[in-house]
N, C-alpha and C. Protein backbone atom coordinates (compact mmCIF):
# COMPACT_ATOMS: atom_id res chain seq x y z
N UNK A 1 -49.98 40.82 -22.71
CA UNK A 1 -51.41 40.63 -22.59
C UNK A 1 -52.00 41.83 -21.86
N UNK A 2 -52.72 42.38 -22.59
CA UNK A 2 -53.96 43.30 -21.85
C UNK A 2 -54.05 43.36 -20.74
N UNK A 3 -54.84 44.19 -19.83
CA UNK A 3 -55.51 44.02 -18.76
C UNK A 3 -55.34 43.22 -17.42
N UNK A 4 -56.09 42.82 -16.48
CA UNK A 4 -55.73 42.46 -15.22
C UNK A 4 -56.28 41.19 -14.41
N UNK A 5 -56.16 40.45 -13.97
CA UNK A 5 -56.85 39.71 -13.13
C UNK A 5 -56.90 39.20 -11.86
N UNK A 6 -57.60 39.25 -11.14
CA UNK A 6 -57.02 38.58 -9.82
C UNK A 6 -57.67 37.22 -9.31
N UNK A 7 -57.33 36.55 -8.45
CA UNK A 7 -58.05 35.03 -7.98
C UNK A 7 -58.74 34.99 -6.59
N UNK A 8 -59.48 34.86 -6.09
CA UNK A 8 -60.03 34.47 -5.07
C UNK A 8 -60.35 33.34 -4.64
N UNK A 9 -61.08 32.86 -2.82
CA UNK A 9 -61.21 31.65 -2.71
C UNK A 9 -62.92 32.02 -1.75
N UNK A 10 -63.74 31.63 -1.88
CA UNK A 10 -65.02 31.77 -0.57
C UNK A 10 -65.07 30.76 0.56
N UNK A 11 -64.48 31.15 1.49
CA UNK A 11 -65.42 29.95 2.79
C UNK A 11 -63.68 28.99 2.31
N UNK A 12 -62.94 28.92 2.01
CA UNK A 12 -62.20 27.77 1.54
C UNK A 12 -61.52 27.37 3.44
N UNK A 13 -60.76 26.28 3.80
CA UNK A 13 -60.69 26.05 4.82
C UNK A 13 -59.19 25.32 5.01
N UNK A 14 -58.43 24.80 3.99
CA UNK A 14 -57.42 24.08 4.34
C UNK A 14 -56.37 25.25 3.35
N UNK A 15 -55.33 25.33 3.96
CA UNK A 15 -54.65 26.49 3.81
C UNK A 15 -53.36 26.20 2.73
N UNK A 16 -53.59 24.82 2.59
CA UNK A 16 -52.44 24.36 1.48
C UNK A 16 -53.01 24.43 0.25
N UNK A 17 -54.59 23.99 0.10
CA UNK A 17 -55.41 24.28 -1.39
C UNK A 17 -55.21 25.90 -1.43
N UNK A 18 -55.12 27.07 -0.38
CA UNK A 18 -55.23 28.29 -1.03
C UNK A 18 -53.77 28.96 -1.59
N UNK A 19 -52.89 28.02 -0.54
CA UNK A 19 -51.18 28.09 -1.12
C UNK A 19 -51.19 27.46 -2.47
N UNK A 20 -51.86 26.66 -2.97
CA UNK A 20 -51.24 26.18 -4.32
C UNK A 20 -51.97 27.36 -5.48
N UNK A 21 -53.02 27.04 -4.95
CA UNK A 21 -54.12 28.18 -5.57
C UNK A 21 -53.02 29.96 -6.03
N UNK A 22 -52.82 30.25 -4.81
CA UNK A 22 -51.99 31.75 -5.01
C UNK A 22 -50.60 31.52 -5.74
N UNK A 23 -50.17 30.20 -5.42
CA UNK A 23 -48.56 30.17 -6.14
C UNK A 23 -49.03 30.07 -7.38
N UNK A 24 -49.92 28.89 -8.03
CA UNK A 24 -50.43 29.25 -9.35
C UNK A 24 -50.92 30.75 -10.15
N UNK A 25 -51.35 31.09 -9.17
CA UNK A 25 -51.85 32.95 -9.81
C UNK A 25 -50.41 33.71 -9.82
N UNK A 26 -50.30 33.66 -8.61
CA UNK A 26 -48.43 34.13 -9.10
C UNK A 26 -47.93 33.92 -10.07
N UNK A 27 -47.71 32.51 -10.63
CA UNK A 27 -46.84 31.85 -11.97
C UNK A 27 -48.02 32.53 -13.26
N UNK A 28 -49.17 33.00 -13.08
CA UNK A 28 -50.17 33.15 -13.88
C UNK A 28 -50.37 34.64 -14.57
N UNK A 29 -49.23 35.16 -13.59
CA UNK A 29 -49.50 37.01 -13.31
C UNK A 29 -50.42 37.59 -12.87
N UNK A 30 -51.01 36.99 -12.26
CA UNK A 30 -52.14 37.79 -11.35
C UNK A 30 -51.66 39.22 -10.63
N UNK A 31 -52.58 40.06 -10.82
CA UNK A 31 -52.59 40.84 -9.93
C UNK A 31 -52.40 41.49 -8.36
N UNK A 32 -53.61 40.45 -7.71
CA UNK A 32 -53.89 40.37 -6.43
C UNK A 32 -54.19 39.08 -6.15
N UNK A 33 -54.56 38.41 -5.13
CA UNK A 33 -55.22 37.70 -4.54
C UNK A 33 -55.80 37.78 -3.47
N UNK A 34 -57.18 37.02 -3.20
CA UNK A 34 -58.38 37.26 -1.99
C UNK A 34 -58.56 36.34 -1.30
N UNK A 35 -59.18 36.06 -0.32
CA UNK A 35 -60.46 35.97 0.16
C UNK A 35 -61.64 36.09 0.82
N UNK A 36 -62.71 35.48 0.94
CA UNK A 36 -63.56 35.41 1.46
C UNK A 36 -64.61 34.65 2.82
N UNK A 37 -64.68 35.74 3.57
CA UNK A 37 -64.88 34.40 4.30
C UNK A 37 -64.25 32.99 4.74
N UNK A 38 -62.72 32.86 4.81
CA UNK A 38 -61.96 32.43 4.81
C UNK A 38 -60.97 31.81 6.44
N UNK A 39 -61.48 30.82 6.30
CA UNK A 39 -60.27 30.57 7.68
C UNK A 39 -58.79 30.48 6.70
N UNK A 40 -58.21 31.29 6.97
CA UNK A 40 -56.28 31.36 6.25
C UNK A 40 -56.05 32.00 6.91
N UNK A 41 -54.44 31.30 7.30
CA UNK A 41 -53.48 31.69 7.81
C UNK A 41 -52.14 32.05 6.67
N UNK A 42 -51.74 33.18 6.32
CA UNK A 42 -50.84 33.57 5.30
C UNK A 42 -49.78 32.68 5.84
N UNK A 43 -49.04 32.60 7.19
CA UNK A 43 -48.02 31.40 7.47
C UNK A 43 -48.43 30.05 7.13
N UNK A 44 -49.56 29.32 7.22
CA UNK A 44 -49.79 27.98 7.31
C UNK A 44 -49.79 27.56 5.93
N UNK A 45 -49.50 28.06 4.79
CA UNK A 45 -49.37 27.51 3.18
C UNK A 45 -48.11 27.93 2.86
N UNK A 46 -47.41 27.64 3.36
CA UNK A 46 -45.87 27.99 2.50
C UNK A 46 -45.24 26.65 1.99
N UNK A 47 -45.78 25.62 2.89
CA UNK A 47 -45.61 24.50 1.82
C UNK A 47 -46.20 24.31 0.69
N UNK A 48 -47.12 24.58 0.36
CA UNK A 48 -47.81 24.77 -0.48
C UNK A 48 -47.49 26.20 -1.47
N UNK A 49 -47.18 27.27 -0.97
CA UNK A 49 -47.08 28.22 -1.91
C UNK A 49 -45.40 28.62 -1.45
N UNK A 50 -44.54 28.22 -2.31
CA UNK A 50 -43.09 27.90 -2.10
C UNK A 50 -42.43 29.71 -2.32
N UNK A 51 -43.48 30.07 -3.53
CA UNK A 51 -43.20 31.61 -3.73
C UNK A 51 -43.40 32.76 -2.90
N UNK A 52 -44.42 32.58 -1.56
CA UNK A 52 -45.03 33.25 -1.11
C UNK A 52 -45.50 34.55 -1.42
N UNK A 53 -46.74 33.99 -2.04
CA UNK A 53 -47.69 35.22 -2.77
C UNK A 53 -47.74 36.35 -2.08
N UNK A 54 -48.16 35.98 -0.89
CA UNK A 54 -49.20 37.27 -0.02
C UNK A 54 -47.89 38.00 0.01
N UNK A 55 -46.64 38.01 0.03
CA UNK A 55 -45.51 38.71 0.10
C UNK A 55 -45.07 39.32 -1.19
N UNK A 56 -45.66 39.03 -2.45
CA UNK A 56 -45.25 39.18 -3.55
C UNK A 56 -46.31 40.39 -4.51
N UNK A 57 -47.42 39.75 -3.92
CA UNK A 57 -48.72 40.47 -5.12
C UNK A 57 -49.63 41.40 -3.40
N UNK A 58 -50.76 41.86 -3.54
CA UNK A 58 -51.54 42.42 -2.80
C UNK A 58 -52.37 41.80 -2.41
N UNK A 59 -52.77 41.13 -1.19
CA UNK A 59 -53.52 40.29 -0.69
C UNK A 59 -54.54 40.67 0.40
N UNK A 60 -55.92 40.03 -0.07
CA UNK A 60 -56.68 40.87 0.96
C UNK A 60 -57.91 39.42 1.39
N UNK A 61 -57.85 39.79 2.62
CA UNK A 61 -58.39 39.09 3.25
C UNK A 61 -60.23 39.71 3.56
N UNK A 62 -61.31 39.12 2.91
CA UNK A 62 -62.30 39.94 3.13
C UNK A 62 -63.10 39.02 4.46
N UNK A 63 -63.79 39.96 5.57
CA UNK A 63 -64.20 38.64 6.42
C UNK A 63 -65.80 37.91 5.73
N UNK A 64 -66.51 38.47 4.66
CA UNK A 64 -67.76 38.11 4.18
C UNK A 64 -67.67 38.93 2.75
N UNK A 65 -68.89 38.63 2.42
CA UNK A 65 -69.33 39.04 1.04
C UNK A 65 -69.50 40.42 1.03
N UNK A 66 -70.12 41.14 2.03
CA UNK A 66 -70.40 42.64 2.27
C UNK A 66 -69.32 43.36 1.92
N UNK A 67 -68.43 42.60 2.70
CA UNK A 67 -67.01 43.68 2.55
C UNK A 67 -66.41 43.85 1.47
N UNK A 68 -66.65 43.02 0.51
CA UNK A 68 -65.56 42.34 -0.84
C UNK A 68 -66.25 43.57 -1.90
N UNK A 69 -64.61 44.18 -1.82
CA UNK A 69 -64.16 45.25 -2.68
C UNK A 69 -63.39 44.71 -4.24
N UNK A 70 -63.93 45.14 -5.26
CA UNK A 70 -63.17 44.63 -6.79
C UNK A 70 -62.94 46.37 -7.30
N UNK A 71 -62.28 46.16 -8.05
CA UNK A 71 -61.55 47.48 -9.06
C UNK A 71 -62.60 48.21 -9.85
N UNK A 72 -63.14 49.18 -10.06
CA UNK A 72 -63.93 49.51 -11.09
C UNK A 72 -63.60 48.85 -12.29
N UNK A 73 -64.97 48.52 -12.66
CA UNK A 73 -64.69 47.98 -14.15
C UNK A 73 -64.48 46.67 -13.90
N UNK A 74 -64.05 46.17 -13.30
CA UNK A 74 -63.86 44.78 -13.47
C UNK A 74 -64.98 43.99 -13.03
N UNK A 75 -64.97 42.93 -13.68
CA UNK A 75 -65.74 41.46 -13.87
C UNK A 75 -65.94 40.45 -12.93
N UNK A 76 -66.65 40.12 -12.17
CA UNK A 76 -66.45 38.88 -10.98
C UNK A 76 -66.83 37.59 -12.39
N UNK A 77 -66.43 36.20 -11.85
CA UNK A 77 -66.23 35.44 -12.56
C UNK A 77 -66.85 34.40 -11.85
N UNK A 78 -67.36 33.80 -11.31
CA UNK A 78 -67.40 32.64 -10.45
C UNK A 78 -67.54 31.31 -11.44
N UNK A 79 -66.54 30.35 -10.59
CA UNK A 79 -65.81 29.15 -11.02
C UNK A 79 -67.01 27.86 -10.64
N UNK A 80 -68.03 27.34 -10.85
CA UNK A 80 -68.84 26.32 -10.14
C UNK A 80 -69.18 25.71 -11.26
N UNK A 81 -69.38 23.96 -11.05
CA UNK A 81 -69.78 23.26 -11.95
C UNK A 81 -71.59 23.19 -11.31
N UNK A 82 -71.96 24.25 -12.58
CA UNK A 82 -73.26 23.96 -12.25
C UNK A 82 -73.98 23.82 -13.95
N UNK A 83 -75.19 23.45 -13.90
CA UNK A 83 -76.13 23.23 -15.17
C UNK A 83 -76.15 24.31 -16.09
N UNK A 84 -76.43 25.78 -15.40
CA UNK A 84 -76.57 27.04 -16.01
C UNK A 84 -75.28 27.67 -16.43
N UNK A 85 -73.84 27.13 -15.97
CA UNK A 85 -72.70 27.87 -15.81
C UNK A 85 -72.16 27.73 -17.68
N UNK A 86 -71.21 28.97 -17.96
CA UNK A 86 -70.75 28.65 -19.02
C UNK A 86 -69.20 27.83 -19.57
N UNK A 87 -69.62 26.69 -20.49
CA UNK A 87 -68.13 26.03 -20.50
C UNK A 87 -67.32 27.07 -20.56
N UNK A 88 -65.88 26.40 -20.05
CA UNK A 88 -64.73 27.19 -19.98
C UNK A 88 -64.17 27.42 -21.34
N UNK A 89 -64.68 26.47 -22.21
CA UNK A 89 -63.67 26.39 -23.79
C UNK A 89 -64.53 27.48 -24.42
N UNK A 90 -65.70 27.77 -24.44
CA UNK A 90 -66.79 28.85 -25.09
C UNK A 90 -66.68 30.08 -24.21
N UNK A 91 -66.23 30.59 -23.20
CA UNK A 91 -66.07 31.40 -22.55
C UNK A 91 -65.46 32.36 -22.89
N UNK A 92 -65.52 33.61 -23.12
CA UNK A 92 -64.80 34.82 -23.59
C UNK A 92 -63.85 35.76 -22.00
N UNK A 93 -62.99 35.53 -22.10
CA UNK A 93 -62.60 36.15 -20.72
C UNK A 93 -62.75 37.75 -20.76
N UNK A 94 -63.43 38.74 -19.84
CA UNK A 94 -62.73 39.56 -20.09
C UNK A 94 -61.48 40.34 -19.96
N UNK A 95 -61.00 41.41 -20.26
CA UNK A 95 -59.60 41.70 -19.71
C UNK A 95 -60.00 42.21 -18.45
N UNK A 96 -60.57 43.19 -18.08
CA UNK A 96 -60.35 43.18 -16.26
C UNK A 96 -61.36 41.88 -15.55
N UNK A 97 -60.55 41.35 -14.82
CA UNK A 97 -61.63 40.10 -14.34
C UNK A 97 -60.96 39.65 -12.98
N UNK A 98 -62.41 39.40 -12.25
CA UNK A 98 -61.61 38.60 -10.67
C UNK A 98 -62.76 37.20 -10.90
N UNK A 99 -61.73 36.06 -10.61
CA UNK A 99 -62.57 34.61 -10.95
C UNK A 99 -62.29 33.99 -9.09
N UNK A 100 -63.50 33.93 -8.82
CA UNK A 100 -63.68 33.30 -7.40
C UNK A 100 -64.48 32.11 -7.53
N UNK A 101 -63.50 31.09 -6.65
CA UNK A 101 -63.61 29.96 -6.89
C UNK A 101 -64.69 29.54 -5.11
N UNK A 102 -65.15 28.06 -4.92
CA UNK A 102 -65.63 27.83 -3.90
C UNK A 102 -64.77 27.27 -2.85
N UNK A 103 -65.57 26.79 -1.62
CA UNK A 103 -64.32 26.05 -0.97
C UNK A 103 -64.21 24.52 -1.11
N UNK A 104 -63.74 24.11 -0.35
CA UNK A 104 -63.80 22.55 -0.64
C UNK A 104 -64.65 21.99 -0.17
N UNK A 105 -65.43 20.72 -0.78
CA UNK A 105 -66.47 20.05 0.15
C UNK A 105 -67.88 20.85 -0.11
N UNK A 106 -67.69 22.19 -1.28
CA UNK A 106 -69.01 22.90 -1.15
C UNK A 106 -68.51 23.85 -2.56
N UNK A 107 -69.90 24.43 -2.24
CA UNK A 107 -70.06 25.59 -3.62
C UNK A 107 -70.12 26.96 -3.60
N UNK A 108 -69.71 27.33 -4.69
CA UNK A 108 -69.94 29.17 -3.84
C UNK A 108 -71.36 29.68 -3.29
N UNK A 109 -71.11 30.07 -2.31
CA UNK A 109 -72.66 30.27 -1.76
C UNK A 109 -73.63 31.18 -2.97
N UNK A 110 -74.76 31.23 -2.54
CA UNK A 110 -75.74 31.84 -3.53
C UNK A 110 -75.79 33.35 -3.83
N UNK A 111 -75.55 33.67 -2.32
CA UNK A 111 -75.20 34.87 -3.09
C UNK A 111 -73.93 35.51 -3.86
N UNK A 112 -73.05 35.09 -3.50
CA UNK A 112 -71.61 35.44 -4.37
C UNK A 112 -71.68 34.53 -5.70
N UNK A 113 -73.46 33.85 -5.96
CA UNK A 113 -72.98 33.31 -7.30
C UNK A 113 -73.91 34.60 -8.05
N UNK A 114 -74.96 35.23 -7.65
CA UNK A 114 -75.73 36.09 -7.91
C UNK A 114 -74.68 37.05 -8.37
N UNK A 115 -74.34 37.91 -7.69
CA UNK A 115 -73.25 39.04 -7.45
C UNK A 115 -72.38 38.62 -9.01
N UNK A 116 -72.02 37.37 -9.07
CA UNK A 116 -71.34 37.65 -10.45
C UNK A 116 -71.50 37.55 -11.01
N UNK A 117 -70.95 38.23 -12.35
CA UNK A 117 -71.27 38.78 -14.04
C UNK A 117 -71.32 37.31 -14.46
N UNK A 118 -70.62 36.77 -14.60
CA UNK A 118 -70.39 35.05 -15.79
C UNK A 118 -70.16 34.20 -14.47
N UNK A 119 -70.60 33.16 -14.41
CA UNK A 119 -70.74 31.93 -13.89
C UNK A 119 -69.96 30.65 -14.75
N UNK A 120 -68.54 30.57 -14.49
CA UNK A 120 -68.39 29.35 -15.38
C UNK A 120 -67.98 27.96 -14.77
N UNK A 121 -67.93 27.08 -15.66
CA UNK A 121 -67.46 25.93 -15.66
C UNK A 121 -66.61 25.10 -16.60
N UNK A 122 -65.58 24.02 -15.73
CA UNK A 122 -64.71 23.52 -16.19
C UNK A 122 -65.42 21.92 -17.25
N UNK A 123 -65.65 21.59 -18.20
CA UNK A 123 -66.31 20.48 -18.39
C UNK A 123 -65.92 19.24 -17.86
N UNK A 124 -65.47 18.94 -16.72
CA UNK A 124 -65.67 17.83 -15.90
C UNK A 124 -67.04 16.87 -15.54
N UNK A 125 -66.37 15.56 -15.40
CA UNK A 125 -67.83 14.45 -15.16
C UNK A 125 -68.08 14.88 -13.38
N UNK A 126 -67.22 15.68 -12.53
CA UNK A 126 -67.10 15.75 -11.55
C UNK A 126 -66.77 16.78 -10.99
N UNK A 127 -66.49 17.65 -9.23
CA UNK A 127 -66.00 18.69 -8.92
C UNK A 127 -64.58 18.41 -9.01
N UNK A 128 -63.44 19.15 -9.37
CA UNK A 128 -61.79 18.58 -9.13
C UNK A 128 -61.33 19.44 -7.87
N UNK A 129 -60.31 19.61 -7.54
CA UNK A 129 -59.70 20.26 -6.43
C UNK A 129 -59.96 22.06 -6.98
N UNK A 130 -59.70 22.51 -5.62
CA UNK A 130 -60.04 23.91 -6.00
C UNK A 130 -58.57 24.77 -6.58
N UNK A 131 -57.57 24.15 -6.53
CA UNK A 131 -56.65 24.72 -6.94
C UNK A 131 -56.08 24.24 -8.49
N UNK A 132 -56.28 23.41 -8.85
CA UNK A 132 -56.57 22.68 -9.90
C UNK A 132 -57.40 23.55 -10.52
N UNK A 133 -58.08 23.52 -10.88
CA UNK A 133 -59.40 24.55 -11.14
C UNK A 133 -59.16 25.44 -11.46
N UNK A 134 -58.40 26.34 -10.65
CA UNK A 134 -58.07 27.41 -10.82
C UNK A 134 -56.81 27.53 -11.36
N UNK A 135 -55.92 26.49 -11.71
CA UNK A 135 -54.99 26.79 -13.03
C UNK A 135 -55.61 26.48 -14.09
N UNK A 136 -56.58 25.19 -14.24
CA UNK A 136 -56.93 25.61 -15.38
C UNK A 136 -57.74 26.75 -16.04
N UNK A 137 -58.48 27.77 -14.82
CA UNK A 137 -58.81 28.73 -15.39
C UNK A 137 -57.78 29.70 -16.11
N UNK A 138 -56.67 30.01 -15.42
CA UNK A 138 -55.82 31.13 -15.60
C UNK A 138 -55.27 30.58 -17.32
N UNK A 139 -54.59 29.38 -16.79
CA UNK A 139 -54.38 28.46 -18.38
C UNK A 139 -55.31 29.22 -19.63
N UNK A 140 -56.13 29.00 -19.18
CA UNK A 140 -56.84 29.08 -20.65
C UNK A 140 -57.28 30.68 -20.78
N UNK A 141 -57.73 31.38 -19.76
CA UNK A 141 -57.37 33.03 -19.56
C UNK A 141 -56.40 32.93 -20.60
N UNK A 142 -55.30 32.97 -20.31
CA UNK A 142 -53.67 33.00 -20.60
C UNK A 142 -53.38 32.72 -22.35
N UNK A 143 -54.01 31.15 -22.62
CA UNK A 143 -54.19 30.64 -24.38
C UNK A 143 -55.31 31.75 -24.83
N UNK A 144 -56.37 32.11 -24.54
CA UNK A 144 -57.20 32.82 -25.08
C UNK A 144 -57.05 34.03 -25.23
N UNK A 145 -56.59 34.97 -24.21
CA UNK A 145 -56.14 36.30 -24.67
C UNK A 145 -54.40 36.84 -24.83
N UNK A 146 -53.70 35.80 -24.57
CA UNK A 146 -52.24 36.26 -24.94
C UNK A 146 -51.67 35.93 -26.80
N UNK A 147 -50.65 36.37 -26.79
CA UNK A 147 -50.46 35.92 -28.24
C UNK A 147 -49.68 35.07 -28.06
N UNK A 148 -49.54 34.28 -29.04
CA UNK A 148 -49.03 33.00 -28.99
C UNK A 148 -49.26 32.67 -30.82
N UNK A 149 -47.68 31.86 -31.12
CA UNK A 149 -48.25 31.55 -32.45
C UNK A 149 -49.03 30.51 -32.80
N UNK A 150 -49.54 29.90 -33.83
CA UNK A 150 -50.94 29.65 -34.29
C UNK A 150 -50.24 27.98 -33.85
N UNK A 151 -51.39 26.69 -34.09
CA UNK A 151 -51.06 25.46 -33.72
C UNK A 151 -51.15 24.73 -34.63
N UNK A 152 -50.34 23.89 -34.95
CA UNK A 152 -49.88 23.37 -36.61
C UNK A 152 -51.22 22.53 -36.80
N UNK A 153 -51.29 22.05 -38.04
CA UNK A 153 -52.19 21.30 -38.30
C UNK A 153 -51.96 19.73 -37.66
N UNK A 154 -50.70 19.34 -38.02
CA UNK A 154 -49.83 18.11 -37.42
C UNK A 154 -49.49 18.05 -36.11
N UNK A 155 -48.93 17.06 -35.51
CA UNK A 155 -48.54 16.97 -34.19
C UNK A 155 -47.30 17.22 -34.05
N UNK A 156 -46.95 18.53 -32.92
CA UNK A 156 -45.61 19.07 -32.69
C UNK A 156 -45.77 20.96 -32.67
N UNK A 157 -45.04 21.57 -32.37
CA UNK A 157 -44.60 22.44 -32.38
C UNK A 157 -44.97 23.36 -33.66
N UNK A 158 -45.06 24.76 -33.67
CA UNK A 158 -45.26 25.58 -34.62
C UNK A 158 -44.52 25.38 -35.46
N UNK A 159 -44.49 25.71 -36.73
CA UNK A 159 -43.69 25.33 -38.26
C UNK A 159 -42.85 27.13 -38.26
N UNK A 160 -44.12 28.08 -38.13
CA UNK A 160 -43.81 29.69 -38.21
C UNK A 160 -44.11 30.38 -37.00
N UNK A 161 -42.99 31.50 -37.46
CA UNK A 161 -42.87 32.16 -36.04
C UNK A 161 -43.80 32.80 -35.79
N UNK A 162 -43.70 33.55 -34.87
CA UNK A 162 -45.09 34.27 -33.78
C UNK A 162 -44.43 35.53 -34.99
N UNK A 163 -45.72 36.12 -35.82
CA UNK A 163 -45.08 37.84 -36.79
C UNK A 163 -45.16 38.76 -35.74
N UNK A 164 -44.35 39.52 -36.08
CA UNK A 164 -43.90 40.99 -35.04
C UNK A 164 -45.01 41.67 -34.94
N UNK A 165 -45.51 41.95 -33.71
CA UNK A 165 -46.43 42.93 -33.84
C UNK A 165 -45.88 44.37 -34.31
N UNK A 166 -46.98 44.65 -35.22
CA UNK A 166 -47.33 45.87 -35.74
C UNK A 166 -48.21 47.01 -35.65
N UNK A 167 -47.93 48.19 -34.73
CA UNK A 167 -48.64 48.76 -34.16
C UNK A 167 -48.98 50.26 -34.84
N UNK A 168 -50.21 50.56 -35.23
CA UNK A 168 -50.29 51.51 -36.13
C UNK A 168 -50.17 52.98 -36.07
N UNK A 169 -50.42 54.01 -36.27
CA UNK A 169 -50.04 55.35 -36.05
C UNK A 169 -51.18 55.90 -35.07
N UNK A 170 -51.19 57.09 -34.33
CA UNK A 170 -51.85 57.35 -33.05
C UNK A 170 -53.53 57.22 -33.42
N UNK A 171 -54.53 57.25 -32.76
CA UNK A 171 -55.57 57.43 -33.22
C UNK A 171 -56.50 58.00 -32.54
N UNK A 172 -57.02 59.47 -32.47
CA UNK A 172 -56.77 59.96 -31.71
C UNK A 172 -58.77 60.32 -32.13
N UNK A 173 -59.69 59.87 -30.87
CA UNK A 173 -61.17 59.84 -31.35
C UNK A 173 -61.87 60.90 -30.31
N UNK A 174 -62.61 61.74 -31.39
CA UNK A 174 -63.21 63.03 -30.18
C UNK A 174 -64.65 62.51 -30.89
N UNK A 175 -65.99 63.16 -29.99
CA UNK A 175 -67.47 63.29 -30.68
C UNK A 175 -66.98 64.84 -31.53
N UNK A 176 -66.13 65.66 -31.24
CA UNK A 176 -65.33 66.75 -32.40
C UNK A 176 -65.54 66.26 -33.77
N UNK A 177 -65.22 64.97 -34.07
CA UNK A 177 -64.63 64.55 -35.49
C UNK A 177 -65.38 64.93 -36.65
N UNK A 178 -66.72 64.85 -36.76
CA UNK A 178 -67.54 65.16 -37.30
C UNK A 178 -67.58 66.50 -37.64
N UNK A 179 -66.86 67.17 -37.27
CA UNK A 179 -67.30 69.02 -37.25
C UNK A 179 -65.65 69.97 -37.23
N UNK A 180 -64.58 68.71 -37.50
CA UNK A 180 -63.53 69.75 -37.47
C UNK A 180 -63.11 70.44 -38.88
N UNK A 181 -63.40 69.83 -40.15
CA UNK A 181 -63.75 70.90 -41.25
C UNK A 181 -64.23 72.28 -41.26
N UNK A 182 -65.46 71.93 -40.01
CA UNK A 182 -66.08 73.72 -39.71
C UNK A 182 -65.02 74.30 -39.38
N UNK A 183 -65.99 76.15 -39.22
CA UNK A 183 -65.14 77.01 -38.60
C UNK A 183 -65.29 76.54 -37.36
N UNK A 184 -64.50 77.05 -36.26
CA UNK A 184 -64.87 76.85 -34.79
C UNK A 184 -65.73 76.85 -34.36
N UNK A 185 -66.31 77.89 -34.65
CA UNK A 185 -67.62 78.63 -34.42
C UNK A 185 -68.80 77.61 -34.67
N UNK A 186 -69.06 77.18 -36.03
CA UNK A 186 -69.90 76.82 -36.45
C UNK A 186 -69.85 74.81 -35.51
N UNK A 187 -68.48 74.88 -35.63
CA UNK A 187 -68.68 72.99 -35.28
C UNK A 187 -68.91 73.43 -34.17
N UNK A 188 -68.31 74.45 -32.92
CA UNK A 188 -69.07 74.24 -31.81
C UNK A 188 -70.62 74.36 -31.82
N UNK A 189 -71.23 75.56 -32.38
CA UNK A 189 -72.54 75.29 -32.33
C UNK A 189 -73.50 73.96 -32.51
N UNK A 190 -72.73 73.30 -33.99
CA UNK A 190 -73.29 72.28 -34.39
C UNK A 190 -73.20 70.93 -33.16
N UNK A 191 -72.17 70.92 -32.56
CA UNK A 191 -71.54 69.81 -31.65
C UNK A 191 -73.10 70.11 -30.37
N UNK A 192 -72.92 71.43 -29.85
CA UNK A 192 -73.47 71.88 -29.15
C UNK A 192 -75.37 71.14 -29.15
N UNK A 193 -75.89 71.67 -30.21
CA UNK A 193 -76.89 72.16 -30.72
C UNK A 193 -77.22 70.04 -31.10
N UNK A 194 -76.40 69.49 -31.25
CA UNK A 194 -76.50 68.16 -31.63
C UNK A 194 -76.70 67.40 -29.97
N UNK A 195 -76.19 67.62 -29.35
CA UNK A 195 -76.75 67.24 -27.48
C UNK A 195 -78.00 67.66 -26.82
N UNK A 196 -78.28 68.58 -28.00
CA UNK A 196 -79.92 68.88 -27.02
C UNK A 196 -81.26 67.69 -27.49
C-alpha cells in the first residue's frame, strides 16, 4: 500500500484508551503516533498497548495545537460524529494522512476541527470508544486503499486469486515532451518562449 499515515489523540485523558489506540496503529502500520494536549504517560498503557508503540514507531507528544507539526503534504483527518462530517464508507482516504481523533467524554475542540482538511465520521446511532474508532478507521483506510482480492458474490471467501501485479515500463514525464522532435535549439526556444 502506498503512502503513509499516522494516528493521533486531542485532550484524551485515560492512558489505556491511548494504549489500545497506538497498539491498533501499530497492528495497522502506522507510521507515527501523537498527541495533543494530552495527559499520557508512555509507562501507564502497557496494559493496554502489549506491543509498546512509543518504543516501536516515532512518538510525539505535542503540549497544544500551536505546536502540532504534520509532514508536508499530508492531510489532517479529524474523526467526530458530527452533522457536517463525511461518512466513513463514502470517504476517499488520502495516501499521506494523519486522522486525529477526540478525547473521551468530549469532541475535538474547534479549532483542531477547523485546521483539518476532511472531517469524518463513523455511521453510528452514538459516540463509541475512542480506540474503537480508531480501528475502525485504519480498517477501512486499509480495505480501501490496499489490494486485496475482489468479494464473491456468495457468502465465503474469494473463488479467484488476488492477479499478479503488473507493472509497466518506466515513464518518464518532462513539460520537454512536446518539443523533443525539435532541434535543441528550436524546442528550447519554443519551451522557453511558451512560459512567458
Amino acid at each position: 500500500m502506498r503512502g503513509y499515515f499516522g494516528v493521533g489523540v486531542e485532550r484524551v485523558s485515560k492512558p489505556r484508551n491511548v494504549g489500545a489506540l497506538f497498539r491498533t496503529a501499530h497492528a495497522f502500520g502506522a507510521g507515527f503516533v501523537f498527541t495533543v494536549g494530552a495527559v499520557y504517560d508512555t509507562d501507564g498503557h502497557v496494559r493496554a498497548d502489549t506491543s509498546k508503540t512509543p518504543g516501536q514507531l516515532p512518538f510525539y507528544s505535542f503540549p497544544d495545537l500551536d505546536h502540532l507539526v504534520l509532514p508536508e503534504g499530508c492531510s489532517l483527518v479529524g474523526v467526530e460524529l458530527t452533522d457536517d462530517a463525511i461518512d466513513l464508507p463514502s470517504f476517499h482516504h488520502p495516501r499521506q494522512a494523519v486522522y486525529i481523533l477526540g478525547p473521551e467524554r468530549g469532541n475535538l475542540s474547534a479549532r483542531m476541527t477547523e485546521r483539518c482538511d476532511h472531517v469524518i465520521k463513523i455511521p453510528t446511532k452514538f459516540c463509541i470508544n475512542v480506540s474503537l474508532a480508531g480501528a475502525l478507521v485504519m480498517y477501512d483506510r486499509v480495505l480501501s486503499l490496499g489490494r486485496f482480492a475482489s468479494r464473491p458474490m456468495r457468502p465465503g471467501g474469494p473463488t479467484e486469486s488476488l492477479p499478479d501485479h503488473v507493472a509497466g515500463g518506466p515513464v518518464i514525464r518532462s513539460k520537454m515532451d512536446p518539443y523533443l522532435d525539435a532541434p535543441p535549439a528550436e524546442a528550447l526556444e519554443a519551451y522557453d518562449s511558451e512560459g512567458e
